[in-house]
N, C-alpha and C. Protein backbone atom coordinates (compact mmCIF):
# COMPACT_ATOMS: atom_id res chain seq x y z
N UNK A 1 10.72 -59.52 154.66
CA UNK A 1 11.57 -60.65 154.99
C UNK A 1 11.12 -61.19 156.34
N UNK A 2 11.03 -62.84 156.13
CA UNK A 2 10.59 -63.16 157.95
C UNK A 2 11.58 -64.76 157.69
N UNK A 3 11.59 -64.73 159.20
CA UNK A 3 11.99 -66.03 159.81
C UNK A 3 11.64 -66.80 160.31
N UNK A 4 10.78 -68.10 160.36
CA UNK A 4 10.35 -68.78 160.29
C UNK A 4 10.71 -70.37 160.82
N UNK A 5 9.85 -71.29 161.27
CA UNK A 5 10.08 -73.03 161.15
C UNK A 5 10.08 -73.37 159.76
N UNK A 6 10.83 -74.05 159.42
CA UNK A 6 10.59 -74.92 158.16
C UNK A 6 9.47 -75.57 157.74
N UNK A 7 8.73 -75.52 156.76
CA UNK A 7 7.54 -76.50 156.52
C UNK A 7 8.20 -77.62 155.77
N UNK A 8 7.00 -78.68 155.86
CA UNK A 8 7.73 -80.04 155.17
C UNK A 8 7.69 -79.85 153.97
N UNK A 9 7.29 -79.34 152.87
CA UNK A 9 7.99 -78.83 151.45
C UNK A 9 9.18 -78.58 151.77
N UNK A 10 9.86 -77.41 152.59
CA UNK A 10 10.91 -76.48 153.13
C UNK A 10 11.97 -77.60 153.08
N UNK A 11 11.69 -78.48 153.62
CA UNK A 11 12.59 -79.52 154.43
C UNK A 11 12.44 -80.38 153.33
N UNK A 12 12.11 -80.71 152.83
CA UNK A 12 12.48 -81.68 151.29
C UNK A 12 13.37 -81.02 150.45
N UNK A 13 13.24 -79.40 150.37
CA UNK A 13 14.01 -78.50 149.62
C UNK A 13 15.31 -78.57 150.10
N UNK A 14 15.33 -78.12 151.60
CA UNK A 14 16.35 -78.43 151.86
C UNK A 14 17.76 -79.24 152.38
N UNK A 15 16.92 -80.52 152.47
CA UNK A 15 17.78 -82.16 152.25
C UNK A 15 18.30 -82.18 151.14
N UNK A 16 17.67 -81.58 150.25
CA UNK A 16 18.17 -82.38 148.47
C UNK A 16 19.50 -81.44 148.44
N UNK A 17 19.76 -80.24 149.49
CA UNK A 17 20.92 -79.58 149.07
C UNK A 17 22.00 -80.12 150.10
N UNK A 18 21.62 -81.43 150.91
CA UNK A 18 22.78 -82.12 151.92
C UNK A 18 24.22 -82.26 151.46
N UNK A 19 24.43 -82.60 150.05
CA UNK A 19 25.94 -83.12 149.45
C UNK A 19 26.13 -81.73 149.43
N UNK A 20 25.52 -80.52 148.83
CA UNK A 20 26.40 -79.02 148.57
C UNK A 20 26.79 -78.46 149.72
N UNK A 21 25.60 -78.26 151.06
CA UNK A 21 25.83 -77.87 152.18
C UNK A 21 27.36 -78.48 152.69
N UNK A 22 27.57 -79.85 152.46
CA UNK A 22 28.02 -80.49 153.62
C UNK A 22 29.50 -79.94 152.80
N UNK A 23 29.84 -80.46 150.86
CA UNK A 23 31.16 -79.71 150.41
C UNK A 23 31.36 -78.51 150.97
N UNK A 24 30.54 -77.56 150.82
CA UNK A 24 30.71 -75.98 151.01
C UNK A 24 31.64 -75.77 152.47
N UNK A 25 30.67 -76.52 153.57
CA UNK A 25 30.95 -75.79 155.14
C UNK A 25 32.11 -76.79 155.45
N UNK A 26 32.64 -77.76 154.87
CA UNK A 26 33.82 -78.54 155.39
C UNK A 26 34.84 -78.16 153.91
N UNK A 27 34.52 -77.55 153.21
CA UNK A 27 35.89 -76.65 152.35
C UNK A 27 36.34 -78.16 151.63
N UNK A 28 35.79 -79.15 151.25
CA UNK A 28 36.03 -80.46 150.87
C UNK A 28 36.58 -81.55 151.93
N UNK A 29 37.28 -81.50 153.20
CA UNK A 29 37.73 -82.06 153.84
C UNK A 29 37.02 -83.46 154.36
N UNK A 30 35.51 -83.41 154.06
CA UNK A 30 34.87 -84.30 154.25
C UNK A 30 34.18 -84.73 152.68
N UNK A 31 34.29 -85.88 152.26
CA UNK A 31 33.74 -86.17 151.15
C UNK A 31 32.71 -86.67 150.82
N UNK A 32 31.99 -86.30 149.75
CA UNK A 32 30.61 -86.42 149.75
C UNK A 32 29.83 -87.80 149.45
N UNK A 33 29.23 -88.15 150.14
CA UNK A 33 28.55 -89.49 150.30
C UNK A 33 26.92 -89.66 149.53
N UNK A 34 26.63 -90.28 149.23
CA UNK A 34 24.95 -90.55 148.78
C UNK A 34 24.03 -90.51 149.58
N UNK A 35 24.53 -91.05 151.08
CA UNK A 35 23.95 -91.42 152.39
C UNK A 35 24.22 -90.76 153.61
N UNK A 36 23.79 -89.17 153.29
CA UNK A 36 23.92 -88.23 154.09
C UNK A 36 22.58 -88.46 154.92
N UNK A 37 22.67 -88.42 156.33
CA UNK A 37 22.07 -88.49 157.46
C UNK A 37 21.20 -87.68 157.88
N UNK A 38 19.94 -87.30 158.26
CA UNK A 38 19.60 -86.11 158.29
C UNK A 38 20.34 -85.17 159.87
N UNK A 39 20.43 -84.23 159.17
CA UNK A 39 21.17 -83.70 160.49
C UNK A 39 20.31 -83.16 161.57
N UNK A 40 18.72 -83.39 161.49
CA UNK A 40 18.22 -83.08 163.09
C UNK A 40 18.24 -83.92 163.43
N UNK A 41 18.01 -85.54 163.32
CA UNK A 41 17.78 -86.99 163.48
C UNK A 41 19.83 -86.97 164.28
N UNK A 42 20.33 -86.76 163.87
CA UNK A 42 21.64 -87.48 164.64
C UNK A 42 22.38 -86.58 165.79
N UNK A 43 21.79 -85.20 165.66
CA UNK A 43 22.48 -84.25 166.73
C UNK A 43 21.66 -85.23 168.18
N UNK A 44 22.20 -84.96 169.19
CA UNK A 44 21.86 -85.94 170.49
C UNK A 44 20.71 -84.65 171.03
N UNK A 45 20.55 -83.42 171.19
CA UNK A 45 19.60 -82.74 171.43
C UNK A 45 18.38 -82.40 170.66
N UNK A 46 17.70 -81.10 170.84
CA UNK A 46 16.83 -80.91 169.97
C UNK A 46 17.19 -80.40 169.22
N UNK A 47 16.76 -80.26 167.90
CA UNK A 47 17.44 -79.52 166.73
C UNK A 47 15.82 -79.26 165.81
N UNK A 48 16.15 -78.01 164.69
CA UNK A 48 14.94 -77.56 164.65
C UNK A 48 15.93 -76.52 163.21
N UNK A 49 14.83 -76.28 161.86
CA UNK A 49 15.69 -75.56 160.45
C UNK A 49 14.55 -74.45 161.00
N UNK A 50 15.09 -73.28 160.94
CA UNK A 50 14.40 -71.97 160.81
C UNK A 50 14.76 -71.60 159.11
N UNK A 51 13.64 -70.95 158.48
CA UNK A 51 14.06 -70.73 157.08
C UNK A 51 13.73 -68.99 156.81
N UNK A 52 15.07 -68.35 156.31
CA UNK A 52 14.56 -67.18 156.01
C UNK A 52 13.78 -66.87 154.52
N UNK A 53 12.47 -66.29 154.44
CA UNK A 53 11.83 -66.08 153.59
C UNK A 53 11.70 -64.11 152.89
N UNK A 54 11.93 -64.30 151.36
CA UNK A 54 12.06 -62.49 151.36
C UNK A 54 11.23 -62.58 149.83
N UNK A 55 10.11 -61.92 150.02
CA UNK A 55 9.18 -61.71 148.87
C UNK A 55 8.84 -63.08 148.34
N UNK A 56 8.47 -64.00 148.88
CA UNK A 56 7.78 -65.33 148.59
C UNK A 56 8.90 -66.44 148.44
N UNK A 57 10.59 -65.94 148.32
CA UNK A 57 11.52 -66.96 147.86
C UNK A 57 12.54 -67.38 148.89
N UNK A 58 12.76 -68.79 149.07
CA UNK A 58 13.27 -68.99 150.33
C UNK A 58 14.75 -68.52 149.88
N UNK A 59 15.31 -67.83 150.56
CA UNK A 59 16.50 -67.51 150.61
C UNK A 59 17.66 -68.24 151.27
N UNK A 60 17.58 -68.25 152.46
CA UNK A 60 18.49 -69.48 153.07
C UNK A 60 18.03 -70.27 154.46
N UNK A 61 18.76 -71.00 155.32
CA UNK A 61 17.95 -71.37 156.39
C UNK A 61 19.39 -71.38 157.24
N UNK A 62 19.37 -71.80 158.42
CA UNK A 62 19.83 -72.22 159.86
C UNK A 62 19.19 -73.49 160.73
N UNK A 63 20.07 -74.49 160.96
CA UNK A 63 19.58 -75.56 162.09
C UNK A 63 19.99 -75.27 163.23
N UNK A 64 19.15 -75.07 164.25
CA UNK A 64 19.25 -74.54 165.74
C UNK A 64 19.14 -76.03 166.41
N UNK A 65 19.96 -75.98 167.15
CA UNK A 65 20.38 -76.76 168.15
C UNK A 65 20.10 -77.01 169.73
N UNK A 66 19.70 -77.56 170.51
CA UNK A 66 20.13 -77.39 172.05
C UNK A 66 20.52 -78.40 172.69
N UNK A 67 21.27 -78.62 173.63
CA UNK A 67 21.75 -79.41 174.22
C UNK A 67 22.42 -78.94 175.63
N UNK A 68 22.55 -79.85 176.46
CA UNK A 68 23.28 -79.53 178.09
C UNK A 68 25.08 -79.72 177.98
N UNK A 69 25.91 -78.98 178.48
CA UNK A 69 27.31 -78.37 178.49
C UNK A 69 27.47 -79.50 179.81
N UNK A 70 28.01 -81.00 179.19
CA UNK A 70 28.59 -81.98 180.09
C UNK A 70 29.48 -81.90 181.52
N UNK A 71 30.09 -80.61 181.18
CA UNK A 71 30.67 -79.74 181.99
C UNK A 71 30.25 -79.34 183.59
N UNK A 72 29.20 -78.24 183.18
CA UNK A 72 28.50 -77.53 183.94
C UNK A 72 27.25 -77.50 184.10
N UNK A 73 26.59 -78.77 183.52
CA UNK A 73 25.26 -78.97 183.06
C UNK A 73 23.91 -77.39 182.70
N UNK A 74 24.74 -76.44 182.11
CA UNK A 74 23.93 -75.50 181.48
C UNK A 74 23.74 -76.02 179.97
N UNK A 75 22.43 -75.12 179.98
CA UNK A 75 22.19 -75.26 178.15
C UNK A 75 22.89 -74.29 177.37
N UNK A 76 23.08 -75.02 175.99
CA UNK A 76 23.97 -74.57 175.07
C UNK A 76 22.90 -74.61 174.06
N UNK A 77 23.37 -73.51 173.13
CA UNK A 77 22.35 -73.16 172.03
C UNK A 77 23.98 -73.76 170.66
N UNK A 78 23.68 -74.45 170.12
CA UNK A 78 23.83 -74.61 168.82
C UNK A 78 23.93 -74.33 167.53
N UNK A 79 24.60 -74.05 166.87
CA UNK A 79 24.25 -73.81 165.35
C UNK A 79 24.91 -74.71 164.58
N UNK A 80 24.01 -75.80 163.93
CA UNK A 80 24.53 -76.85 163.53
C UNK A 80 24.45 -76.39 162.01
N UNK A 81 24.34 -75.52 161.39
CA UNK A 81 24.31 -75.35 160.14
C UNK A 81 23.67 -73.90 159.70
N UNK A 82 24.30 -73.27 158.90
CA UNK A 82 24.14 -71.93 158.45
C UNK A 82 24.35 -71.96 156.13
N UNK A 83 23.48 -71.71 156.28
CA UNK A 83 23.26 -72.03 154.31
C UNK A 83 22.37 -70.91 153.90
N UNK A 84 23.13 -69.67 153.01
CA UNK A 84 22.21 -68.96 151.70
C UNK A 84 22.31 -69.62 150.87
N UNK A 85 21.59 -69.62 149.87
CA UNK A 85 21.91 -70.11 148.43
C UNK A 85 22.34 -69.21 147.50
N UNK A 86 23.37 -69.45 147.03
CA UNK A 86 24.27 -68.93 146.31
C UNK A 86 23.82 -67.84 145.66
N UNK A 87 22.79 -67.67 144.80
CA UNK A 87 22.22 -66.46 144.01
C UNK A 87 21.86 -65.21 145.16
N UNK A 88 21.58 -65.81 146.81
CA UNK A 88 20.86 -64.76 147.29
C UNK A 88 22.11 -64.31 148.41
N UNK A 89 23.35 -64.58 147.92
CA UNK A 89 24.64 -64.26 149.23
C UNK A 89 24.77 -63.01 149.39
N UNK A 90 25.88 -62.09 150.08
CA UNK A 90 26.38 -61.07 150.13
C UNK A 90 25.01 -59.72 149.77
N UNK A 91 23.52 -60.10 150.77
CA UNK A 91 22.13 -59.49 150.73
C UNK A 91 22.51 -59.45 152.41
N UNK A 92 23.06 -59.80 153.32
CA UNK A 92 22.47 -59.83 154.48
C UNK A 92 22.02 -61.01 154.92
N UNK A 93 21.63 -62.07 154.60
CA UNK A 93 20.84 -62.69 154.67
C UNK A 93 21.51 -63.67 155.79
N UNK A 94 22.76 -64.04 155.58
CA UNK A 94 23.26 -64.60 156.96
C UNK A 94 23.10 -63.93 157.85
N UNK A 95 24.05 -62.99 157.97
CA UNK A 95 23.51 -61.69 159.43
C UNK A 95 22.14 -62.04 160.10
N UNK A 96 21.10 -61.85 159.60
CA UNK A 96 19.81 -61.78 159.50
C UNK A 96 19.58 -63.03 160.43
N UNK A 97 20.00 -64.20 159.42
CA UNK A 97 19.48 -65.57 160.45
C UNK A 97 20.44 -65.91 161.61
N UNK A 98 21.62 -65.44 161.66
CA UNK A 98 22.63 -65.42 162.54
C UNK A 98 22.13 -64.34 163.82
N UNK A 99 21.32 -63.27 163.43
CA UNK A 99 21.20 -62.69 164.67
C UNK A 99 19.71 -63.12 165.60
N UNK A 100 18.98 -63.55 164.32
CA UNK A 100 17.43 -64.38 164.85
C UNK A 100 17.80 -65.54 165.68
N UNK A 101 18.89 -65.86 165.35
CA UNK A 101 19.08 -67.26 166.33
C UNK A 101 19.66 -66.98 167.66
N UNK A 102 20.56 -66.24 167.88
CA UNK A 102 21.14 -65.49 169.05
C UNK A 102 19.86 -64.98 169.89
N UNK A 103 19.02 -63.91 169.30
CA UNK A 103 18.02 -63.40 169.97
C UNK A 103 17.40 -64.58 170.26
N UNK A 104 16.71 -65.45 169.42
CA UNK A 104 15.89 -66.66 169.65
C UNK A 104 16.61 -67.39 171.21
N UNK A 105 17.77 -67.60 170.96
CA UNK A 105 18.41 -68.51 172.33
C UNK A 105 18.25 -67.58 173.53
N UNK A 106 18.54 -66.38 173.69
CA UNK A 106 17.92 -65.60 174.31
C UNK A 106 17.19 -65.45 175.06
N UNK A 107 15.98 -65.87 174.59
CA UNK A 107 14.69 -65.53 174.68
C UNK A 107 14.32 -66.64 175.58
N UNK A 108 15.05 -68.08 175.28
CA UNK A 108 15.10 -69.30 175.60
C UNK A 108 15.66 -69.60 176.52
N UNK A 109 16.62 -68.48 177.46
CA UNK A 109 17.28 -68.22 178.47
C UNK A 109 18.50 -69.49 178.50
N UNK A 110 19.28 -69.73 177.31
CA UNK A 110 20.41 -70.48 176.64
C UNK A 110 21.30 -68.79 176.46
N UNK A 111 22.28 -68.76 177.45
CA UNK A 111 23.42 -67.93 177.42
C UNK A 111 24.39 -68.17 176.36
N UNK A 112 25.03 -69.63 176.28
CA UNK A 112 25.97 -69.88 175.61
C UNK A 112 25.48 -70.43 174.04
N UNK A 113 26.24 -70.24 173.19
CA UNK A 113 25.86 -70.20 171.78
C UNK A 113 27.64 -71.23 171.27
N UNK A 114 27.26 -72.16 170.33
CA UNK A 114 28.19 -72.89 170.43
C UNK A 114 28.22 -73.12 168.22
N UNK A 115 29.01 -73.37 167.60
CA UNK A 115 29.50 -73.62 166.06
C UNK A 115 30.39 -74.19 166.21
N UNK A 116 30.83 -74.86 165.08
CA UNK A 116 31.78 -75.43 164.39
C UNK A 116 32.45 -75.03 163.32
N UNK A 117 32.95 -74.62 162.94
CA UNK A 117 33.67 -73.83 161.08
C UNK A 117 34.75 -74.60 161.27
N UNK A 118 34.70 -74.51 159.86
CA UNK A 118 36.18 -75.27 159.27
C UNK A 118 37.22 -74.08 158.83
N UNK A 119 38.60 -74.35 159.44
CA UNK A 119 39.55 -73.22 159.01
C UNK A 119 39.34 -72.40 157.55
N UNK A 120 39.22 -71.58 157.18
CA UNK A 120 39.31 -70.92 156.12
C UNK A 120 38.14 -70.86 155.03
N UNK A 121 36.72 -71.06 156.20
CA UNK A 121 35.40 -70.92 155.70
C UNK A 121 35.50 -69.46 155.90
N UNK A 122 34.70 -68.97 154.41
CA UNK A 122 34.55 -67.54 154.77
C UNK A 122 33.15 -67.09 156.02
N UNK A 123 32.65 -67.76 155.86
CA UNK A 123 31.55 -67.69 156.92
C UNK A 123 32.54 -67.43 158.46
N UNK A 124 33.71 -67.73 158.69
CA UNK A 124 34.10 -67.48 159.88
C UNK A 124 34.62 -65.69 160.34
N UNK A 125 34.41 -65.41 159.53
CA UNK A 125 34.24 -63.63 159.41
C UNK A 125 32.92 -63.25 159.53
N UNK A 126 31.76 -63.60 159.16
CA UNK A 126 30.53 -63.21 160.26
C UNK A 126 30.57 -63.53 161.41
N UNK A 127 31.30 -64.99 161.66
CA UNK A 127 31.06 -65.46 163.34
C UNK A 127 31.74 -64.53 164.47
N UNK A 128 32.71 -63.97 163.34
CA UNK A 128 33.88 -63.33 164.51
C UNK A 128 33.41 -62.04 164.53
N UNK A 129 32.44 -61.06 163.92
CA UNK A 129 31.89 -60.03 163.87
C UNK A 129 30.48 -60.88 164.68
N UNK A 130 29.88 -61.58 164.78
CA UNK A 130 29.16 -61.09 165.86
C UNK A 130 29.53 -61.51 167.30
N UNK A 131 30.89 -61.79 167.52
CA UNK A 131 31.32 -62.08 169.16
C UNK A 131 31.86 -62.93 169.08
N UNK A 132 31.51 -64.31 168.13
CA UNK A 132 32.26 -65.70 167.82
C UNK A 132 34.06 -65.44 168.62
N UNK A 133 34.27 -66.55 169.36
CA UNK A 133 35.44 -66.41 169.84
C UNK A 133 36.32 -67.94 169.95
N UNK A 134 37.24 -68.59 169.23
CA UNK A 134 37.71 -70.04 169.13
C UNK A 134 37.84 -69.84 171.05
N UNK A 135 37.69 -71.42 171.18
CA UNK A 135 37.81 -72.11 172.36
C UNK A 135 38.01 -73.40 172.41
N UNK A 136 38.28 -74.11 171.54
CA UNK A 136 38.65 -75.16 171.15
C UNK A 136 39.29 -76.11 169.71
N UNK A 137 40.37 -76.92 170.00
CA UNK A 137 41.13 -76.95 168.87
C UNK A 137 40.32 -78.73 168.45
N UNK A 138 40.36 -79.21 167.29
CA UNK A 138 39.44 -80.32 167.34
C UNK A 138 40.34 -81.27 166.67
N UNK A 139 40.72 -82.30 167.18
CA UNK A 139 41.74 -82.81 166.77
C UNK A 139 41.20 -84.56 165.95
N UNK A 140 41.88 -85.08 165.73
CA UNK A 140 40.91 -86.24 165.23
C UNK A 140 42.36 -87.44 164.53
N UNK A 141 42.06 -88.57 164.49
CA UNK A 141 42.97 -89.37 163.92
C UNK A 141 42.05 -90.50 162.95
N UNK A 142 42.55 -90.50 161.77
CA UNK A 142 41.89 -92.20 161.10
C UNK A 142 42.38 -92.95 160.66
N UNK A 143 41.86 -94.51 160.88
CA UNK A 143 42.14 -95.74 161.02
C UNK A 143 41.92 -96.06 159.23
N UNK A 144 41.74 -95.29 158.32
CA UNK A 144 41.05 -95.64 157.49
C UNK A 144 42.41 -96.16 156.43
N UNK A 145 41.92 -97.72 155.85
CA UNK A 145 43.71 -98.24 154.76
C UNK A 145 43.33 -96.79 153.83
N UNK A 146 44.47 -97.03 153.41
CA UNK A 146 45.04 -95.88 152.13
C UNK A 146 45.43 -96.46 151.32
N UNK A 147 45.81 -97.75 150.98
CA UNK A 147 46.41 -98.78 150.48
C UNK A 147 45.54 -98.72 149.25
């Protein structure tokens, strides 16, 4: 098993799964569009898909993130997206890219590590087993008719 940059095959593979990714990690709350964005192109930092690979078959990937904490102007490490594919879940395989990315930021001398989950993603039970700790409540209002 290794971890890896995405190659551009990789990254065609894994755009075409943008509408499942995006249902899955927002639990439906966000609805699925035709004209999904690519998500390294709109994050305001650098962003970058690491893909985990195990006996020739891609198993799942992670988009790593960085950006400066408006705050305190330190860097923040990112995880803009965390995806197995369904046949290869409950292997490890999150763990795996979840802890390559931690070490990776690391390494990158990025202390702080920053996500998003949506209430009652099961994925928020790995975050909280490896240190994951809420610090912010995200509030939001829309203008949108209902009519």
């Amino acid at each position: 098993m290794f971890i890896r940059l995405a190659n551009a095959n990789e990254m065609v593979f894994i755009r075409s799964y943008a509408k499942k990714v995006q249902e899955e990690a927002s639990l439906g709350y966000i609805k699925q569009t035709d004209n999904i964005p690519e998500k390294e192109s709109y994050f305001s930092g650098h962003s970058y898909y690491l893909v985990l690979v195990h006996h020739g078959v891609l198993r799942g990937w992670i988009l790593l993130g960085e950006t400066i904490n408006p705050l305190n102007y330190q860097p923040v490490g990112v995880i803009l997206e965390l995806y197995v594919l369904p046949a290869h879940r409950k292997h490890g395989y999150g763990m795996e890219l979840m802890n390559y990315a931690l070490a990776h930021f690391k390494y990158r001398q990025i202390f702080t590590v920053q996500l998003n989950v949506y209430e009652g993603n099961p994925a928020q039970k790995l975050y909280k087993k490896l240190g994951f700790r809420e610090v912010s409540t995200l509030m939001e209002i829309s203008f949108i008719n209902t009519n």
